[in-house]
N, C-alpha and C. Protein backbone atom coordinates (compact mmCIF):
# COMPACT_ATOMS: atom_id res chain seq x y z
N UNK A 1 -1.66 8.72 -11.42
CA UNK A 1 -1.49 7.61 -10.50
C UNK A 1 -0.59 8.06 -9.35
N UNK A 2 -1.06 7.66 -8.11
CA UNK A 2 -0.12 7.87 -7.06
C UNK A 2 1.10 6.97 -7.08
N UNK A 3 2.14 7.71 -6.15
CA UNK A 3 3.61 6.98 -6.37
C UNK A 3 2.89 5.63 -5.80
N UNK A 4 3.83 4.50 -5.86
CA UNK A 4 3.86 3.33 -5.72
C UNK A 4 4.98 3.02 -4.40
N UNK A 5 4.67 2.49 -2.82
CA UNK A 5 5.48 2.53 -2.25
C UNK A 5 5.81 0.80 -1.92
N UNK A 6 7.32 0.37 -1.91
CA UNK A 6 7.64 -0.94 -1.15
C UNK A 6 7.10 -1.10 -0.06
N UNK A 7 6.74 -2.73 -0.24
CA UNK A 7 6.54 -3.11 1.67
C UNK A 7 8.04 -3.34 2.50
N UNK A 8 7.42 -2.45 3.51
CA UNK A 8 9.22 -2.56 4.48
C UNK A 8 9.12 -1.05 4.72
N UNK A 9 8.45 -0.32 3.96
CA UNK A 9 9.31 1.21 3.63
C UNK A 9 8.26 2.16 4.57
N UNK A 10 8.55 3.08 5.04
CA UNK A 10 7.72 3.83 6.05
C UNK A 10 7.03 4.43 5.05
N UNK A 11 5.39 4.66 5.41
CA UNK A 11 4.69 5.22 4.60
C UNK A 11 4.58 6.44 4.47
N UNK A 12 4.48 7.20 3.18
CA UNK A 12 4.44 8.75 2.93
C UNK A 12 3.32 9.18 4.11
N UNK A 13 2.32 9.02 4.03
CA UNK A 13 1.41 9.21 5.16
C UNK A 13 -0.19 8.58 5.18
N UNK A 14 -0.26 8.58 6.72
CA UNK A 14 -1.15 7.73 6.75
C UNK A 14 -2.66 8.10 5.62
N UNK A 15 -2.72 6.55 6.06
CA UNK A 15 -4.47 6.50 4.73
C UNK A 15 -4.64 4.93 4.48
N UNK A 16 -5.79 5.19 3.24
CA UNK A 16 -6.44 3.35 3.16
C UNK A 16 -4.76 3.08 1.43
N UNK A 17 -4.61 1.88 1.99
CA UNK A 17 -3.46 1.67 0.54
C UNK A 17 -4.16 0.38 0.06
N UNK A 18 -3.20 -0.14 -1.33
CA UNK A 18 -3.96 -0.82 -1.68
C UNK A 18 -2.78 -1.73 -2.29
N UNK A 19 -2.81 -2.70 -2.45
CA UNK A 19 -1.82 -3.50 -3.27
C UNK A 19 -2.15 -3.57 -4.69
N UNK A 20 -0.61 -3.40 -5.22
CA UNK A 20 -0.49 -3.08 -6.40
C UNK A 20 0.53 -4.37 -7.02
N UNK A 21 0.48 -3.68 -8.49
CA UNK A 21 1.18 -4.92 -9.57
C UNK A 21 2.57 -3.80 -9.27
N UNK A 22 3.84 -4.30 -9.86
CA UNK A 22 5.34 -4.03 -10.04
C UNK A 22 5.28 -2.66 -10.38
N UNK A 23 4.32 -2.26 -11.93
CA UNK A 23 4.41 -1.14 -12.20
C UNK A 23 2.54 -0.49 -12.01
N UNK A 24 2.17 -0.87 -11.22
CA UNK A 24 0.76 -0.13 -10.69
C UNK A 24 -0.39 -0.75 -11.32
N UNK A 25 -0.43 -1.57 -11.92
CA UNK A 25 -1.62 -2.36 -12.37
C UNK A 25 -2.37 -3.06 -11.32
N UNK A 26 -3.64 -3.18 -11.43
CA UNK A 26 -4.58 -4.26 -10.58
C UNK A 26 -4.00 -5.56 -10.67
N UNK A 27 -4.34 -5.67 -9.22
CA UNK A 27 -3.92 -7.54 -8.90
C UNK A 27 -5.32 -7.84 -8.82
N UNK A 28 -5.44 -9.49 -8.93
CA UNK A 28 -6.47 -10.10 -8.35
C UNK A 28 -6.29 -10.38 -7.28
N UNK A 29 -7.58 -10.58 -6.66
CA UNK A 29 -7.90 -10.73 -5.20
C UNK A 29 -6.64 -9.29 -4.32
N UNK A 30 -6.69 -8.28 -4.58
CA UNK A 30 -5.69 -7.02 -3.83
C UNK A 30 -6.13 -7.00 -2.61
N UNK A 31 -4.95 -7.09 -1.63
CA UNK A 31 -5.37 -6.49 -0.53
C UNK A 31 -5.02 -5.13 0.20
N UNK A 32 -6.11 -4.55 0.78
CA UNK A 32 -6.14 -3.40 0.91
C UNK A 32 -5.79 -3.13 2.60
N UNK A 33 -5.25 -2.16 2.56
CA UNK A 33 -4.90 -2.06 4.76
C UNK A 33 -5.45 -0.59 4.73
N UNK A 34 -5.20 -0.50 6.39
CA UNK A 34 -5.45 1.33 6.67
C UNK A 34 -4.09 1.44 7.21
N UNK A 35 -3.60 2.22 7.04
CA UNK A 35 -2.14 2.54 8.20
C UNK A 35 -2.66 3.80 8.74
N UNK A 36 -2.29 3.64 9.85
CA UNK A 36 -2.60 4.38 11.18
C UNK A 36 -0.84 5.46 11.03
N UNK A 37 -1.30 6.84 11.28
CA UNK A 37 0.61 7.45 11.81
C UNK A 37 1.48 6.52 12.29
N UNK A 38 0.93 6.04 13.63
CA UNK A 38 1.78 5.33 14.28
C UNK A 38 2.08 3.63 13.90
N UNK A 39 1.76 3.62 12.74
CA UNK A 39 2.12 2.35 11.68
C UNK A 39 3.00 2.00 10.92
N UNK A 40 4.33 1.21 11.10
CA UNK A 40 5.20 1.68 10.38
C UNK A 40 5.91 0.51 10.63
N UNK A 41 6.23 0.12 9.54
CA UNK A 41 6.55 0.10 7.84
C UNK A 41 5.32 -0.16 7.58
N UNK A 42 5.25 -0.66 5.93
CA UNK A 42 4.40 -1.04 5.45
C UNK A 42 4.49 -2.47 5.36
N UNK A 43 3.09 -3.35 5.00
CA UNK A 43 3.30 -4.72 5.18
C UNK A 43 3.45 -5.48 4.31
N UNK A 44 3.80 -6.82 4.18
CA UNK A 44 4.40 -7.67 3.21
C UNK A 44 2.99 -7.47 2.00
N UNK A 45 3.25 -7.80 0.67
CA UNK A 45 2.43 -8.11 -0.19
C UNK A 45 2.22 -9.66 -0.61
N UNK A 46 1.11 -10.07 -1.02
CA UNK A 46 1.08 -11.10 -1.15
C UNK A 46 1.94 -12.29 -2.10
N UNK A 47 2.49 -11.19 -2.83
CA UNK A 47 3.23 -11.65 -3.94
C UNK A 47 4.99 -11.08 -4.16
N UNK A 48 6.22 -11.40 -3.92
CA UNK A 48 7.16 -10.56 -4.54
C UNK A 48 6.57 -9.34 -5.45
N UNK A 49 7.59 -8.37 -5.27
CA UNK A 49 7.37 -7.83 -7.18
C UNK A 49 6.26 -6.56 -6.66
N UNK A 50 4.95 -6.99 -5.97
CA UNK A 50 4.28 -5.95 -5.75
C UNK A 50 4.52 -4.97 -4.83
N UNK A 51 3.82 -4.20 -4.94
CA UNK A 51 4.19 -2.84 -4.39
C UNK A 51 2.15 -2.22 -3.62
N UNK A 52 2.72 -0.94 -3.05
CA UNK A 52 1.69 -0.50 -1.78
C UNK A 52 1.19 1.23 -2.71
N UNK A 53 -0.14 0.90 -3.34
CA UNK A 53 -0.35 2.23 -3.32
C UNK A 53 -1.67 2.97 -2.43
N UNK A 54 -1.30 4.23 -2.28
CA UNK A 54 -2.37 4.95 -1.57
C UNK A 54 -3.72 5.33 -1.80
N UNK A 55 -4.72 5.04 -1.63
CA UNK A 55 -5.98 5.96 -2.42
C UNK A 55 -7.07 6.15 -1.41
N UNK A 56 -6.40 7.01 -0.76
CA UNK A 56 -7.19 7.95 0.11
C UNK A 56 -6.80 7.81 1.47
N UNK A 57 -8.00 8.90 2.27
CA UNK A 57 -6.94 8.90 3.77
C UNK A 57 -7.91 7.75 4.65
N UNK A 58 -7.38 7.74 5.57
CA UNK A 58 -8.14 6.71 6.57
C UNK A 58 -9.69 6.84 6.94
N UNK A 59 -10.22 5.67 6.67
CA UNK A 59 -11.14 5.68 6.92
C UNK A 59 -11.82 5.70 8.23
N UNK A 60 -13.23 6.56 9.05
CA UNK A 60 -13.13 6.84 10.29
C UNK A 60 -13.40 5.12 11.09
């Protein structure tokens, strides 16, 4: 599993992320972003508690 990053926190690097549970489990209804380099921080989650993981790079 990839690290798990806070929303607020500048992202390791850009790509598609995905919202995550506290300790990396699937949420329902997850929402997913692209962060661009010049994107920064990361954005609120829908829920306290969750967290931002990465799975893969940006899509074209």
């Amino acid at each position: 599993m990839s690290s798990l990053q806070k929303p607020g926190e500048i992202p390791a690097k850009p790509g598609e992320y995905i919202e995550r549970g506290p300790r990396g489990g699937k949420v329902p209804a997850a929402r997913e972003v692209t962060i661009d380099p010049e994107d920064k921080p990361l954005p609120p989650t829908q829920e306290p508690g969750r967290k931002w993981e990465r799975i893969g790079p940006p899509k074209s």
